[in-house]
C-alpha atoms as a PDB file:
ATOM      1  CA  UNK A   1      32.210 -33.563 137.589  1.00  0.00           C
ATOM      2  CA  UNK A   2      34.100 -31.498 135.227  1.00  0.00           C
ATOM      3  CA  UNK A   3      33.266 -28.187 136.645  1.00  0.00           C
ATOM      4  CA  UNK A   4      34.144 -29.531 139.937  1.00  0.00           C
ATOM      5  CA  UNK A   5      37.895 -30.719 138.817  1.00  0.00           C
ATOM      6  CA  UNK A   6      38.070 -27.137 137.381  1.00  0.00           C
ATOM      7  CA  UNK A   7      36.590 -25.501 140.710  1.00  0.00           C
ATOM      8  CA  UNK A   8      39.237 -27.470 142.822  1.00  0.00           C
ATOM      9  CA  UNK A   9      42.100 -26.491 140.653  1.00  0.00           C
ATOM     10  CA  UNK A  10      41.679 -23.231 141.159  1.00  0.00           C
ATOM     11  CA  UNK A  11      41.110 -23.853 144.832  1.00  0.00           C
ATOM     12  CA  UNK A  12      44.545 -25.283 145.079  1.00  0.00           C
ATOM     13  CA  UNK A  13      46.378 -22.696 143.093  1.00  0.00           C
ATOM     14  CA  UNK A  14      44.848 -20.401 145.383  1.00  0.00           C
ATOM     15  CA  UNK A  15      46.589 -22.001 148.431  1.00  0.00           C
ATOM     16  CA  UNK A  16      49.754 -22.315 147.415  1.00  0.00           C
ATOM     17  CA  UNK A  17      49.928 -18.481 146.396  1.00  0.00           C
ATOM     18  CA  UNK A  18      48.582 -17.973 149.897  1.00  0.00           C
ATOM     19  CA  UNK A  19      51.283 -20.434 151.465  1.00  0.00           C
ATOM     20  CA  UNK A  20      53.751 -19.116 149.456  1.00  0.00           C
ATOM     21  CA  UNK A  21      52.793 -15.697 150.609  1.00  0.00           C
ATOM     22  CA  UNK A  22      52.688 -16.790 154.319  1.00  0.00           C
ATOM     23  CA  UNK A  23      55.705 -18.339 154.019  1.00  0.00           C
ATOM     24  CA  UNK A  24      57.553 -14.819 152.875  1.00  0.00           C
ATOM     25  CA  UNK A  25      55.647 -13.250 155.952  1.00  0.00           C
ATOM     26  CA  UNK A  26      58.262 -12.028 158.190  1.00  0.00           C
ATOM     27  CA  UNK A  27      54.765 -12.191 160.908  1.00  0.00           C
ATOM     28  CA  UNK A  28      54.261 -15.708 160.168  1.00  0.00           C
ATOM     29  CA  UNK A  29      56.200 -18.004 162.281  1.00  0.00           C
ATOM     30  CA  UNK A  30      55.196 -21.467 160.077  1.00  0.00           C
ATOM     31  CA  UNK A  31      53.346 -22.706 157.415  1.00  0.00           C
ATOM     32  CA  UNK A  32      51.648 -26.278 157.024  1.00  0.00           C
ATOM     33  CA  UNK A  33      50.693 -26.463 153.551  1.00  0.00           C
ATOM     34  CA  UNK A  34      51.750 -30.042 151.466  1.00  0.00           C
ATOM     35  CA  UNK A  35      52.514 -28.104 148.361  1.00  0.00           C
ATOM     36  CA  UNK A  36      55.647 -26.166 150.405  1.00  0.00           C
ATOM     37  CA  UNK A  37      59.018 -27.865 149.223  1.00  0.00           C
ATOM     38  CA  UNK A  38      59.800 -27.714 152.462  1.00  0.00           C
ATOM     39  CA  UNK A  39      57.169 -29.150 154.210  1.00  0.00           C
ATOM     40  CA  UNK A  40      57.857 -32.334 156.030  1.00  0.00           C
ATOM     41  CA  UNK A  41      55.283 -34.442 154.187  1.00  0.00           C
ATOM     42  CA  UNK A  42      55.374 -33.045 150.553  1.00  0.00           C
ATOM     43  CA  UNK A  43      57.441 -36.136 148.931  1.00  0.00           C
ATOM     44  CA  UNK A  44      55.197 -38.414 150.367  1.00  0.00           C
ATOM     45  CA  UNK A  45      51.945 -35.941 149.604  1.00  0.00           C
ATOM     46  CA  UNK A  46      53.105 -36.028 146.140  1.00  0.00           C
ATOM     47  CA  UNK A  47      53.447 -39.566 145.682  1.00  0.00           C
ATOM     48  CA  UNK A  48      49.599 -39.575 146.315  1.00  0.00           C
ATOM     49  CA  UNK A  49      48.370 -36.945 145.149  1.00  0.00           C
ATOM     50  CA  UNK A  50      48.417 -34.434 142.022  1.00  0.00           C
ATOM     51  CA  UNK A  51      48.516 -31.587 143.908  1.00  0.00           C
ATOM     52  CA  UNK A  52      48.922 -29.913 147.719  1.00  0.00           C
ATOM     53  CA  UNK A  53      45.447 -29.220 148.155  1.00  0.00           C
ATOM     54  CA  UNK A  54      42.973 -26.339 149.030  1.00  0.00           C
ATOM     55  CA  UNK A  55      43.757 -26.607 152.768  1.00  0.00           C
ATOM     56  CA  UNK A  56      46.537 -24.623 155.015  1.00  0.00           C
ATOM     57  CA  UNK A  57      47.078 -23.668 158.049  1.00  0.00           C
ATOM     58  CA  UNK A  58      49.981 -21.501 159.674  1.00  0.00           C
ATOM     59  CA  UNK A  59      50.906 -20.120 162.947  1.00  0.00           C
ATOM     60  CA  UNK A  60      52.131 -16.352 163.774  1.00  0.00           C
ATOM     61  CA  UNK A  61      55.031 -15.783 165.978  1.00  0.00           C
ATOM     62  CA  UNK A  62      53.187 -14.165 168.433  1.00  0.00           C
ATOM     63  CA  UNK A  63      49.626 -14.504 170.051  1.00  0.00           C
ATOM     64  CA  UNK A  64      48.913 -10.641 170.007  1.00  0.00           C
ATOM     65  CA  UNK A  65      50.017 -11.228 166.286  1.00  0.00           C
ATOM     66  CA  UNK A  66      46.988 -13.892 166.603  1.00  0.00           C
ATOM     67  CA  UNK A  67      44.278 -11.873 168.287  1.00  0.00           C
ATOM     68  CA  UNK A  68      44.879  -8.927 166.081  1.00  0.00           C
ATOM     69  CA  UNK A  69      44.160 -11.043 163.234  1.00  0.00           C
ATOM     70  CA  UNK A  70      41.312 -13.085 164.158  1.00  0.00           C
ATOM     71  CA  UNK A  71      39.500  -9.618 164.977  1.00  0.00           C
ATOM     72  CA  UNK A  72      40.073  -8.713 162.138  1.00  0.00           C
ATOM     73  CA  UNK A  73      39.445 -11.660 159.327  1.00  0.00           C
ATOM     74  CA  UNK A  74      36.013 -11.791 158.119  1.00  0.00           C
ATOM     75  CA  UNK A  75      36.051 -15.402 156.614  1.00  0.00           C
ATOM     76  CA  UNK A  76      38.211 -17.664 158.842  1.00  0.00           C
ATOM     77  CA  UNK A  77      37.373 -21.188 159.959  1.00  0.00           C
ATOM     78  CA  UNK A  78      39.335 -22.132 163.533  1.00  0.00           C
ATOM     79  CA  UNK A  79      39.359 -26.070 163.947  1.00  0.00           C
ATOM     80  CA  UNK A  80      41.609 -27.985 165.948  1.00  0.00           C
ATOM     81  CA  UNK A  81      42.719 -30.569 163.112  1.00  0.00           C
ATOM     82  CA  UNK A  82      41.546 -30.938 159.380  1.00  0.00           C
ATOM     83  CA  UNK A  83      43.221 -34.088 159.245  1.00  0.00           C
ATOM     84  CA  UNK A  84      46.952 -33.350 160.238  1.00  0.00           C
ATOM     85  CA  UNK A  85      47.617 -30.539 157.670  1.00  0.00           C
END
């Protein structure tokens, strides 16, 4: 269980140097990650919970933007909702 706790931390650093690095993206139109300041659920995130989470998603501003990146992303998991974030 330990090991696990340790394997998730470093899961959610990882995101929120990735959202963080999205966010500074002049490409990236918008960022839904919980552990953003400035996203619209983060006081109420952080009321119930430790941390934002390994999760993200974000949108570019424009859809060739998209194409040229899903051709081109190796490791990339396209859902419609992983529960609202």
């Amino acid at each position: 269980l330990k090991t696990l706790k340790v394997r998730m931390d470093v899961y959610e650093q990882t995101a929120q140097k990735l959202a963080n690095w999205l966010a500074s993206n002049e490409c990236v139109e918008e960022v839904y990650y919980p552990g953003l300041k400035d996203h619209p659920g983060h006081d109420i995130h952080f009321e119930q919970a430790s941390g934002g989470g390994a999760v993200l998603s974000f949108t570019l501003k424009t859809i060739d933007q998209t194409i040229r990146f899903l051709q081109n992303v190796e490791n990339v998991a396209v859902a419609v909702s992983l529960g609202g974030v």
